[in-house]
N, C-alpha and C. Protein backbone atom coordinates (compact mmCIF):
# COMPACT_ATOMS: atom_id res chain seq x y z
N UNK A 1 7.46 10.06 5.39
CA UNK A 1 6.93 10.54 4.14
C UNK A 1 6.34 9.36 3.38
N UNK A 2 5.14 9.03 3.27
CA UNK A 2 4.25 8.11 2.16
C UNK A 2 3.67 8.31 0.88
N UNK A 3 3.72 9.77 0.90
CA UNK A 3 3.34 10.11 -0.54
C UNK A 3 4.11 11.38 -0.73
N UNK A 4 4.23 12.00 -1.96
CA UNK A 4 4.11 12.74 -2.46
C UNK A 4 2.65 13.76 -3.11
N UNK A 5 2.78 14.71 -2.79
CA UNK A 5 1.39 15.82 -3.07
C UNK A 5 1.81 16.85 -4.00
N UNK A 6 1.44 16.86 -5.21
CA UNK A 6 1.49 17.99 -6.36
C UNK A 6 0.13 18.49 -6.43
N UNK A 7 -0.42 19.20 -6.01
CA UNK A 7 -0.97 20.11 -6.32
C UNK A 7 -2.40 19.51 -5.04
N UNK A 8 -3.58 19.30 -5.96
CA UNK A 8 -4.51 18.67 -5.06
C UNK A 8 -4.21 16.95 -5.84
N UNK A 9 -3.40 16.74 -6.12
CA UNK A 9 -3.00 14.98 -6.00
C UNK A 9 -2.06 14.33 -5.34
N UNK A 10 -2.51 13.50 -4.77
CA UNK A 10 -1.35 12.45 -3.89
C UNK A 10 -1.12 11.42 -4.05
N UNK A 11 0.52 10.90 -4.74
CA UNK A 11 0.72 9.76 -4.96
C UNK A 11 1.71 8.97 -3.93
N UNK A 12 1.28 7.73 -3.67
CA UNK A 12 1.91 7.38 -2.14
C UNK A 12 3.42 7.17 -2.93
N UNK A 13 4.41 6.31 -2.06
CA UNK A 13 5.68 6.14 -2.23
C UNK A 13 5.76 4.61 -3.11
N UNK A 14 4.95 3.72 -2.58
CA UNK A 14 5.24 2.47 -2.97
C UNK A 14 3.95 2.48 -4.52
N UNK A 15 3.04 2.96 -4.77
CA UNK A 15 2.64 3.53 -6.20
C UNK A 15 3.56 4.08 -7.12
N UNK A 16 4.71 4.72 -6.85
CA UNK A 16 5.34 5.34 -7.72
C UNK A 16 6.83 4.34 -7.97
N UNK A 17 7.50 4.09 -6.95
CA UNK A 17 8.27 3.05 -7.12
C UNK A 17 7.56 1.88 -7.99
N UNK A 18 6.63 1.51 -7.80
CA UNK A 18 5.84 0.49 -8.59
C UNK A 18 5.99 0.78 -10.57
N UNK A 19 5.41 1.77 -10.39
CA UNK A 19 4.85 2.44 -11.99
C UNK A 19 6.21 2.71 -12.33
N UNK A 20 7.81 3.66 -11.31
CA UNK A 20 8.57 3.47 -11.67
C UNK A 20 9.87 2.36 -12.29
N UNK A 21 9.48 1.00 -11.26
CA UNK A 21 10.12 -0.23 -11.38
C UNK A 21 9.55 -0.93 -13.10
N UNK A 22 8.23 -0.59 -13.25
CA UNK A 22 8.16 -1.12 -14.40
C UNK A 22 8.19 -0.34 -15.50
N UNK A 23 8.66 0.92 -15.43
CA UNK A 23 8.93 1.49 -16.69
C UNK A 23 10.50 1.16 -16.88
N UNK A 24 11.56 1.53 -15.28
CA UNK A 24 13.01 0.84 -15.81
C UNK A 24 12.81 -0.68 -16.40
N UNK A 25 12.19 -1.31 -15.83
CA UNK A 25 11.96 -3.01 -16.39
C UNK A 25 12.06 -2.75 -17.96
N UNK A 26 11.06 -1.92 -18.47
CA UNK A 26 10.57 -1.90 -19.61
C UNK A 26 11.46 -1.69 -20.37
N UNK A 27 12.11 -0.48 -20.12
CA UNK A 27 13.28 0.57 -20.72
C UNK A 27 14.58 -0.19 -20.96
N UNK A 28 14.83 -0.71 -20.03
CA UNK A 28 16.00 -1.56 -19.78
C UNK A 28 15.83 -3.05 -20.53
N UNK A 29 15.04 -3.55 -20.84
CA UNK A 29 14.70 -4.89 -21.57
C UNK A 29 15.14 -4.55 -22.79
N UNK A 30 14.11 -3.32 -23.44
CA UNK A 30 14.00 -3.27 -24.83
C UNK A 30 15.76 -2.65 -25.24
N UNK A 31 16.34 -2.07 -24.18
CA UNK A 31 18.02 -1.34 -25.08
C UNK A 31 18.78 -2.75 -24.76
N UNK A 32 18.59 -3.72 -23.84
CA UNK A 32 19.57 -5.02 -23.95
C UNK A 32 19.01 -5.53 -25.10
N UNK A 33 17.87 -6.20 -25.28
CA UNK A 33 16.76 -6.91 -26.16
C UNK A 33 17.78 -6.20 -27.63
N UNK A 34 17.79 -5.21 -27.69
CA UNK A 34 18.48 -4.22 -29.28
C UNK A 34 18.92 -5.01 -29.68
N UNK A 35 20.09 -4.06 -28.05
CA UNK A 35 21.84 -4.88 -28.83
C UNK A 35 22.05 -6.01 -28.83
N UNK A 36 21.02 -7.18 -28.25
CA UNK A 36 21.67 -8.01 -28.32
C UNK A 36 20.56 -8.90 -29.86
N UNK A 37 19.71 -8.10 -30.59
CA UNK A 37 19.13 -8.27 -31.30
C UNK A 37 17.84 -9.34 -31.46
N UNK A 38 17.29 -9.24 -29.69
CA UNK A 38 16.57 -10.26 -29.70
C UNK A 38 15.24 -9.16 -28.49
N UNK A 39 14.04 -9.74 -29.30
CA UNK A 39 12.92 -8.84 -28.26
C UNK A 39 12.46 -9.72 -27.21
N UNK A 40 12.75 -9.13 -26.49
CA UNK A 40 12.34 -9.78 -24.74
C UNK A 40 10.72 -9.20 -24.29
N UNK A 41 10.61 -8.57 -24.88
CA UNK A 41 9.19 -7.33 -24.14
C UNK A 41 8.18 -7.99 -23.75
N UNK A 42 7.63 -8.96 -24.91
CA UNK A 42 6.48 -9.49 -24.45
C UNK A 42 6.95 -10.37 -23.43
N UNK A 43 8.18 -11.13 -23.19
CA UNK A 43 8.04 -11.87 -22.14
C UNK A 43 8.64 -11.38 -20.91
N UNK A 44 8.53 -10.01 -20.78
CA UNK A 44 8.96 -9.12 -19.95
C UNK A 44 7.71 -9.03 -19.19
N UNK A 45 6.69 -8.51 -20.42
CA UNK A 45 4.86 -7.98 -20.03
C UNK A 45 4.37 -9.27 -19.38
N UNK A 46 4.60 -10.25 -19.77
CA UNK A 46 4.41 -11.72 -19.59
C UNK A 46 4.76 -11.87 -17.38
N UNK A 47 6.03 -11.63 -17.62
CA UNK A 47 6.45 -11.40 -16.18
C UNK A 47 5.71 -10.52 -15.13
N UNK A 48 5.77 -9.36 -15.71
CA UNK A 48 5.14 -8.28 -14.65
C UNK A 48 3.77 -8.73 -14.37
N UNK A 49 2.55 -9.23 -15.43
CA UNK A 49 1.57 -9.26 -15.20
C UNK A 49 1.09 -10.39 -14.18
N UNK A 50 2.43 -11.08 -14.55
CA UNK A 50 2.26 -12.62 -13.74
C UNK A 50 2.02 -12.22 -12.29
N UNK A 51 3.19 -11.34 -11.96
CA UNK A 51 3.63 -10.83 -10.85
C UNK A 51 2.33 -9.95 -10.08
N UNK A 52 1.70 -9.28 -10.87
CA UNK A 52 0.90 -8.53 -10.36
C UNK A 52 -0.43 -9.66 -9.93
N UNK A 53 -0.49 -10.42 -10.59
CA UNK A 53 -1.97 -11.26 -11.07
C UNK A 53 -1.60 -11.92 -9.71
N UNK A 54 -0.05 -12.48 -9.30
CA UNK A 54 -0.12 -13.52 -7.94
C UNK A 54 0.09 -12.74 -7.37
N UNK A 55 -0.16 -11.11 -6.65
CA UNK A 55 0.20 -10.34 -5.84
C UNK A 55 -1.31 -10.00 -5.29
N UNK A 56 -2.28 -9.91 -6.28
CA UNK A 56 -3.61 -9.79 -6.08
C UNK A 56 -4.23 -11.13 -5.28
N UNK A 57 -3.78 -12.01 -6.07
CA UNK A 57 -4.10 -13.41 -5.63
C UNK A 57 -3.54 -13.80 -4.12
N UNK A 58 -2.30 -13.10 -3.44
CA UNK A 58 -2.24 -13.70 -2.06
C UNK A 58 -2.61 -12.79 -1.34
N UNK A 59 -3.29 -11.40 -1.77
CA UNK A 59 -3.57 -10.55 -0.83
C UNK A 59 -5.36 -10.86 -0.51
N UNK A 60 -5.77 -11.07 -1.85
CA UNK A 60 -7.31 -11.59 -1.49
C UNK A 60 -7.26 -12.84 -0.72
N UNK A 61 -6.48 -13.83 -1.17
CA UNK A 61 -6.54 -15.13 -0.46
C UNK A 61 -6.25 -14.74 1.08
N UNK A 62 -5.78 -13.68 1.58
CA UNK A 62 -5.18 -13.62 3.21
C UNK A 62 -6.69 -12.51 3.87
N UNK A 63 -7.59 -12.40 3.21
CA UNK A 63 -8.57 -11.65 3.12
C UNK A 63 -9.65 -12.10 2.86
N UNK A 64 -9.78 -13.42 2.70
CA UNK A 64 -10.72 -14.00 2.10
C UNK A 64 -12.14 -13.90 2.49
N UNK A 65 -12.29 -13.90 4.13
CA UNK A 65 -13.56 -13.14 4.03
C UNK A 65 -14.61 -12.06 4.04
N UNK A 66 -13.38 -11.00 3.57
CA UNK A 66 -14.16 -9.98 3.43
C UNK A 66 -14.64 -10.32 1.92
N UNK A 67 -13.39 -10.52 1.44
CA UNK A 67 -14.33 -10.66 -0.12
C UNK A 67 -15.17 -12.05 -0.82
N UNK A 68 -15.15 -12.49 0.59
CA UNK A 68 -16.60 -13.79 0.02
C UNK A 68 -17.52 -13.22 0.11
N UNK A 69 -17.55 -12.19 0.96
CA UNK A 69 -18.76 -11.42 1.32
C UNK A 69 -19.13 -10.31 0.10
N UNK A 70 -18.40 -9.90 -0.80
CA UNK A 70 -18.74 -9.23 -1.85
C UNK A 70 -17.71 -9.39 -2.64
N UNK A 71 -18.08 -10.85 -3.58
CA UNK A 71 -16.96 -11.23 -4.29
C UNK A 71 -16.49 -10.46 -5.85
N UNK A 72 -17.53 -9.41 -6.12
CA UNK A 72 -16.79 -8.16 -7.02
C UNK A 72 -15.63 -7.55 -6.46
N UNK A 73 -15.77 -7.08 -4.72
CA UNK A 73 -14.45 -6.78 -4.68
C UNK A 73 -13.13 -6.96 -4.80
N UNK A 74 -12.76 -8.37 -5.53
CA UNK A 74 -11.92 -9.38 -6.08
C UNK A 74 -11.05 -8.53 -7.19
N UNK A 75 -12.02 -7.89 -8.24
CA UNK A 75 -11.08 -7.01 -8.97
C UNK A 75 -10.86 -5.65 -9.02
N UNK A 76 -11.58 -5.02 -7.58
CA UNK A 76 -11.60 -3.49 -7.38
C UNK A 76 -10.27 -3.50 -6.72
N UNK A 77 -9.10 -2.84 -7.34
CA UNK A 77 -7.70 -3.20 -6.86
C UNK A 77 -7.29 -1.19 -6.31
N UNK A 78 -8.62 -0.85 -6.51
CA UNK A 78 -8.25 0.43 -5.22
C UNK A 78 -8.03 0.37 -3.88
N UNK A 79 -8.38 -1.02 -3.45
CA UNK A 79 -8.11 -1.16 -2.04
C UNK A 79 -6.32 -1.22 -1.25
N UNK A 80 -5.61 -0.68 -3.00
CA UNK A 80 -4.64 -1.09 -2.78
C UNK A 80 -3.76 -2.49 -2.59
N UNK A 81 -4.80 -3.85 -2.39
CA UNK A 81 -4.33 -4.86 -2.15
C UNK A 81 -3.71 -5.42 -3.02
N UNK A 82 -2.17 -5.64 -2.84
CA UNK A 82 -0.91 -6.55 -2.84
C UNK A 82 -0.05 -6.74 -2.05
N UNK A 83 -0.23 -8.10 -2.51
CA UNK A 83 1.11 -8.51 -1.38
C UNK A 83 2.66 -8.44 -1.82
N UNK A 84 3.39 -7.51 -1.85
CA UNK A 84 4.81 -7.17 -2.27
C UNK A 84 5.35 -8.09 -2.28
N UNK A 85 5.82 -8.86 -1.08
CA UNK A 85 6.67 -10.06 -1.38
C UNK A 85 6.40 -11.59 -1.80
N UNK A 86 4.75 -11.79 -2.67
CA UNK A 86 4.32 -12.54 -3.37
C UNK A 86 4.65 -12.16 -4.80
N UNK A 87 4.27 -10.39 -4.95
CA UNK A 87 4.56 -9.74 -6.02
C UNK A 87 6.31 -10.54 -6.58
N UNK A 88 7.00 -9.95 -5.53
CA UNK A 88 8.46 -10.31 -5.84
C UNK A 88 8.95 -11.28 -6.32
N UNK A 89 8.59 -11.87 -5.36
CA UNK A 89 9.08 -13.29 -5.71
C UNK A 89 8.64 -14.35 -6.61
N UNK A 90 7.29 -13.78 -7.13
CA UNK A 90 6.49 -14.59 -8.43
C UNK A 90 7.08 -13.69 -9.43
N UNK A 91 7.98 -12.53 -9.38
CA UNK A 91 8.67 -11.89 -10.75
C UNK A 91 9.84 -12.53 -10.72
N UNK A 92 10.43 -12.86 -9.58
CA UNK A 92 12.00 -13.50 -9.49
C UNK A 92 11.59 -14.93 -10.54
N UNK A 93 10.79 -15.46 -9.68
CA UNK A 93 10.37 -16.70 -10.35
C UNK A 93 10.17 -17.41 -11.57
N UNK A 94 9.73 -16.15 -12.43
CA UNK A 94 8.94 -16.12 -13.50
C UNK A 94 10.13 -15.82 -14.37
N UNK A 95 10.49 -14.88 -13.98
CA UNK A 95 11.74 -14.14 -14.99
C UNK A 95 13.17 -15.41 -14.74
N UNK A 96 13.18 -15.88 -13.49
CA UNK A 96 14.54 -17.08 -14.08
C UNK A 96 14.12 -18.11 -14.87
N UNK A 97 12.46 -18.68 -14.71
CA UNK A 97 12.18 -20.00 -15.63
C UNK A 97 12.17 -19.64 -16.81
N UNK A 98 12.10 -17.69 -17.42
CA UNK A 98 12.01 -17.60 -18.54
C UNK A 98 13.22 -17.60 -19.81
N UNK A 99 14.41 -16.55 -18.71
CA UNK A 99 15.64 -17.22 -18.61
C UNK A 99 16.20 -18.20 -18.78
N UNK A 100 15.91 -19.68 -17.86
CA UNK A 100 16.76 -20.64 -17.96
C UNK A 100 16.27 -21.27 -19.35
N UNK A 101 14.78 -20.81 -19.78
CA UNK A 101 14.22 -21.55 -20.97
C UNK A 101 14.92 -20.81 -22.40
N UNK A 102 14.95 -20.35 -22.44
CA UNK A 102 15.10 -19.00 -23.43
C UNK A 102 16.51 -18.14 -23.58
N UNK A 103 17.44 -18.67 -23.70
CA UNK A 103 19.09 -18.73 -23.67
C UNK A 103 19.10 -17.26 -23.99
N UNK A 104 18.76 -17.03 -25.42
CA UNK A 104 18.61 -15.87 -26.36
C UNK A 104 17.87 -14.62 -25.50
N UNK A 105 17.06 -14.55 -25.03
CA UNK A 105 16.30 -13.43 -23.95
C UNK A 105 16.92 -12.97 -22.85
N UNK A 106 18.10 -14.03 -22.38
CA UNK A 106 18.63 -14.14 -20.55
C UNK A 106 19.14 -12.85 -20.73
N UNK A 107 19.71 -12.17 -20.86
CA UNK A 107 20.53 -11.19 -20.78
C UNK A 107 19.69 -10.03 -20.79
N UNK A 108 18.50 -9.46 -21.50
CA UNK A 108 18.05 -8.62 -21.39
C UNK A 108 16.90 -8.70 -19.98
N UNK A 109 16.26 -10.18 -20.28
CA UNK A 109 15.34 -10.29 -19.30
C UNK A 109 16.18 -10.36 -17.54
N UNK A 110 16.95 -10.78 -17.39
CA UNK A 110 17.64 -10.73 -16.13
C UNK A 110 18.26 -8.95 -16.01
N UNK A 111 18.44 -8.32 -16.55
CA UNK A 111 19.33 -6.94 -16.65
C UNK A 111 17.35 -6.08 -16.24
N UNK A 112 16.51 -6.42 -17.10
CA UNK A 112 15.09 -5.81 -16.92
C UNK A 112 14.95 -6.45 -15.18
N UNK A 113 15.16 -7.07 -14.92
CA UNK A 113 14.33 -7.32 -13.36
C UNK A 113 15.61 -7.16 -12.38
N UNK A 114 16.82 -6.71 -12.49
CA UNK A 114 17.42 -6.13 -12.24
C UNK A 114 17.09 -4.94 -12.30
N UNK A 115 16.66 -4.12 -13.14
CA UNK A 115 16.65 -2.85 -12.96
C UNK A 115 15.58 -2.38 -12.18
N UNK A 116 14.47 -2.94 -12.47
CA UNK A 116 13.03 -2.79 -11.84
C UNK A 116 13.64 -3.48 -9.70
N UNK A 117 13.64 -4.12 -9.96
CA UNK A 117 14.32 -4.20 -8.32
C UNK A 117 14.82 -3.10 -7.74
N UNK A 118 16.11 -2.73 -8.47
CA UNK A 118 16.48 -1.75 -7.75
C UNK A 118 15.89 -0.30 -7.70
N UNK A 119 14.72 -0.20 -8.43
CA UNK A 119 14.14 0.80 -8.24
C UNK A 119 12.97 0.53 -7.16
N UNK A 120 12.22 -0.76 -6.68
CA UNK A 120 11.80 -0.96 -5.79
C UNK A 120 12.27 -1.01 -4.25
N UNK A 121 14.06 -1.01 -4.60
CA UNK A 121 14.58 -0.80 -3.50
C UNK A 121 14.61 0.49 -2.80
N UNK A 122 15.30 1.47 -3.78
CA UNK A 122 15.19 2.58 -3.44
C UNK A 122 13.87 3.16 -3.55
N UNK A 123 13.04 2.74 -3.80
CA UNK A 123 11.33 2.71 -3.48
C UNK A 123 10.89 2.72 -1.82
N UNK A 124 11.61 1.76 -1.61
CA UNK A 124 11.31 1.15 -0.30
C UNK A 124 12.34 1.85 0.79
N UNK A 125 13.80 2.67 0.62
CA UNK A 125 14.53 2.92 1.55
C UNK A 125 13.89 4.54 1.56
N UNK A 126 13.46 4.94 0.32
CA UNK A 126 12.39 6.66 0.16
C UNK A 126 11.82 6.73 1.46
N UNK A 127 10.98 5.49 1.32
CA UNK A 127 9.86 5.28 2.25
C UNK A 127 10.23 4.98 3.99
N UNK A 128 11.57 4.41 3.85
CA UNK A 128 11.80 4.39 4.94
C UNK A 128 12.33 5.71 5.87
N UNK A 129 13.16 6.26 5.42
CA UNK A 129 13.60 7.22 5.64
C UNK A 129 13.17 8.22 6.35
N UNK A 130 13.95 8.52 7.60
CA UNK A 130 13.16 9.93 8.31
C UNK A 130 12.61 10.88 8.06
């Protein structure tokens, strides 16, 4: 199973885990961020985008010559191109330097990429699954 189909639309598995991972990210930042009376969000948005921006960046770079050859296709990101475990690991990355910098944020921002993970996990076992 790779997608899901409602009606005449089809959304694959790893699109929705995606859009889902960053709404728990989101959700989950801002109720730690509350209680613990400190806003994490923007450097939450800060993270994800990072994440996405070097996910684009190693999937074109491993592709490179198709899109020297039509270097607009660089930001047409219907091709689907990312690389997941550049994605990942430039959010792991991003989110502990923001962490280790930022004492006051750690708790919400580590609990946000915690949550968003594990919805990429079970993103990914959906997908695996018979």
């Amino acid at each position: 199973m790779d997608a899901i189909n409602i009606g005449p639309l089809s959304f694959s598995i790893p699109l929705l885990a995606t859009f889902g991972a960053v709404t728990a990210s989101v959700y989950t930042g801002r109720r730690l961020g509350r209680a613990s009376g400190v806003d994490a969000e923007l450097t939450l948005w800060f993270v994800i985008l990072f994440a996405f921006l070097v996910a684009r960046a190693v999937f074109v770079a491993s592709y490179a010559e198709l899109y020297l050859v039509t270097p607009l296709g660089i930001v047409d990101i219907r091709d689907g191109g990312f690389s997941a475990p550049a994605g990942i690991v430039s959010m792991l990355t991003a989110g502990a330097w923001f962490a280790w910098r930022r004492a006051a944020i750690r708790k919400p921002l580590l609990g946000a990429v915690a949550a968003g993970g594990l919805v990429l996990l079970l993103g990914a076992a959906i997908r695996l699954a018979p």
